[in-house]
N, C-alpha and C. Protein backbone atom coordinates (compact mmCIF):
# COMPACT_ATOMS: atom_id res chain seq x y z
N UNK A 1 15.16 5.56 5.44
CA UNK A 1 15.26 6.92 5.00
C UNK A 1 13.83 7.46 4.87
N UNK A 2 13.49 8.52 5.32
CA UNK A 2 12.32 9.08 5.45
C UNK A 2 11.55 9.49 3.87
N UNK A 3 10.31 9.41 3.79
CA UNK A 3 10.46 10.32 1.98
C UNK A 3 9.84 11.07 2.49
N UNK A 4 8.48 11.98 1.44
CA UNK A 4 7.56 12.52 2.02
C UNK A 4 6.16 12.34 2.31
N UNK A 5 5.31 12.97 3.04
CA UNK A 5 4.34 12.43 3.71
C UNK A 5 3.32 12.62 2.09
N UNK A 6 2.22 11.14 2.17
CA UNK A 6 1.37 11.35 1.27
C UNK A 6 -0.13 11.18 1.38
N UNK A 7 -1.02 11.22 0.37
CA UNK A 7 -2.52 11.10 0.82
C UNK A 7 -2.57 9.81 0.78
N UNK A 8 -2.85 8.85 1.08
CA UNK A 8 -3.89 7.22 0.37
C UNK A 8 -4.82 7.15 0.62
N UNK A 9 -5.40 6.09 -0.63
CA UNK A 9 -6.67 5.86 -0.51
C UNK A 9 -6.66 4.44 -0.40
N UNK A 10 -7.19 3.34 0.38
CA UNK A 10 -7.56 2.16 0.22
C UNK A 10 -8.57 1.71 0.52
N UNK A 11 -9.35 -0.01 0.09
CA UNK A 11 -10.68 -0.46 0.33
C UNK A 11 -9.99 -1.40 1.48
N UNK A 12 -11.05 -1.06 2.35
CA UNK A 12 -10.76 -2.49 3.59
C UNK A 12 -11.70 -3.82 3.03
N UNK A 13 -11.68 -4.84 3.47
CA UNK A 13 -12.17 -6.18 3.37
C UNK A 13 -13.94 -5.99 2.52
N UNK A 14 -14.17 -5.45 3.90
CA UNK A 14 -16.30 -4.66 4.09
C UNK A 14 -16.43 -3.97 2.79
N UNK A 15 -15.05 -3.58 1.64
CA UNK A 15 -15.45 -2.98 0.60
C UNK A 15 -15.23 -1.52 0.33
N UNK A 16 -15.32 -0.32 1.79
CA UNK A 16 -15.62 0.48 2.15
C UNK A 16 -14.07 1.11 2.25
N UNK A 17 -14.67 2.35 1.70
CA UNK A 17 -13.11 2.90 0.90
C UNK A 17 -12.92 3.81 2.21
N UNK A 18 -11.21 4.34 2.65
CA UNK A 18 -10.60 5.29 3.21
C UNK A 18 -9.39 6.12 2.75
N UNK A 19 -9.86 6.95 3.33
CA UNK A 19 -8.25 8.03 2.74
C UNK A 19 -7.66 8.58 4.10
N UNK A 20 -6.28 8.71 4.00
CA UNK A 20 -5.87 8.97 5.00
C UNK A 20 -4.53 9.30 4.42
N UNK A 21 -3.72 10.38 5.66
CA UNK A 21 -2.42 10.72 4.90
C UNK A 21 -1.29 10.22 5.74
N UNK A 22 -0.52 9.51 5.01
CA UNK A 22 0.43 8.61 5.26
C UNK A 22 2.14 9.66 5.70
N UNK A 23 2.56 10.02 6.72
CA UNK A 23 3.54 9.95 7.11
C UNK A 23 4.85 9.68 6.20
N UNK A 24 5.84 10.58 6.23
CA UNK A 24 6.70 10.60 5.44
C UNK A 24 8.04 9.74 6.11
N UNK A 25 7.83 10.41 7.50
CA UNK A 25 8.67 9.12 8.54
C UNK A 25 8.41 8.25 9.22
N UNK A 26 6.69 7.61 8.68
CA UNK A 26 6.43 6.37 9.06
C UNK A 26 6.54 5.18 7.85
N UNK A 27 7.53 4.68 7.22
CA UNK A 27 7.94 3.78 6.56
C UNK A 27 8.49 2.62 7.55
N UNK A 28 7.66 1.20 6.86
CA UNK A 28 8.42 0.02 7.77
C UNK A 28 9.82 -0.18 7.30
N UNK A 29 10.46 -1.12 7.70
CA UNK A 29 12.08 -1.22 7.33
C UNK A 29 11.97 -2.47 6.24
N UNK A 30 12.39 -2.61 5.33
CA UNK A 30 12.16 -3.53 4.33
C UNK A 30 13.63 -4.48 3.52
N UNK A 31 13.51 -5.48 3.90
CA UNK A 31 14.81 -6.40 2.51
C UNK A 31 14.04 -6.42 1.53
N UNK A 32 15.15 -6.58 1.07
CA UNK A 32 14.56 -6.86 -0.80
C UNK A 32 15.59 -8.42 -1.49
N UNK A 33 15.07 -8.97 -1.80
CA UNK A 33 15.50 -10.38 -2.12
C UNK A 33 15.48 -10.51 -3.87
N UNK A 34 16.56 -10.88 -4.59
CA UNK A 34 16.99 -10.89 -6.01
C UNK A 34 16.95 -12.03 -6.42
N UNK A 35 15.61 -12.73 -6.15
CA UNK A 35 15.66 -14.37 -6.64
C UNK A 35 16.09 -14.54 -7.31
N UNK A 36 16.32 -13.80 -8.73
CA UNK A 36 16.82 -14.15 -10.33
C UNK A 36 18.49 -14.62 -10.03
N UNK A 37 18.89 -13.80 -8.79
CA UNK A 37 20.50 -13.79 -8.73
C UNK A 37 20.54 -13.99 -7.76
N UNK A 38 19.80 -14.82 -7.11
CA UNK A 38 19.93 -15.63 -5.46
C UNK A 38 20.77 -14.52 -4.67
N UNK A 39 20.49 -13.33 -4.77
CA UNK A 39 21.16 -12.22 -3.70
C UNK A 39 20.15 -12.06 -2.91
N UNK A 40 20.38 -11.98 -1.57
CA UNK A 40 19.84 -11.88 -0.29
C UNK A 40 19.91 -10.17 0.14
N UNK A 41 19.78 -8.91 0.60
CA UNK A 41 20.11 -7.82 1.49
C UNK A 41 20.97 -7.47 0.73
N UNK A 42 21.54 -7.46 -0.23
CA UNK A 42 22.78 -6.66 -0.83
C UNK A 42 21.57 -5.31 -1.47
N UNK A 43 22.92 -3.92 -1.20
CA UNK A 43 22.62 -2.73 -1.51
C UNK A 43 22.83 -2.44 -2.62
N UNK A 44 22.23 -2.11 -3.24
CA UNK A 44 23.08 -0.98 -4.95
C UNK A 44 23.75 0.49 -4.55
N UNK A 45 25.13 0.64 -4.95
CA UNK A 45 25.42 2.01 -4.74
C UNK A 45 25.52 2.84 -6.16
């Protein structure tokens, strides 16, 4: 699901800071894992 596009700021490795604006429909696709309750990919509705 797309959100909206935002600013970031992060340090690379060298220390040396960037900002750049992050895309609202560039999100990777992500699981989410419930170790506490050994649930794997299950959704909340």
């Amino acid at each position: 699901m797309p959100g909206s596009s935002e600013s970031i700021e992060y340090q690379d490795p060298e220390g040396d800071w960037h900002a750049e604006a992050a895309r609202g429909d560039d999100r990777p696709d992500t699981e989410i894992e419930d170790k506490v309750a050994g649930r794997h990919g299950q959704q909340r509705e």
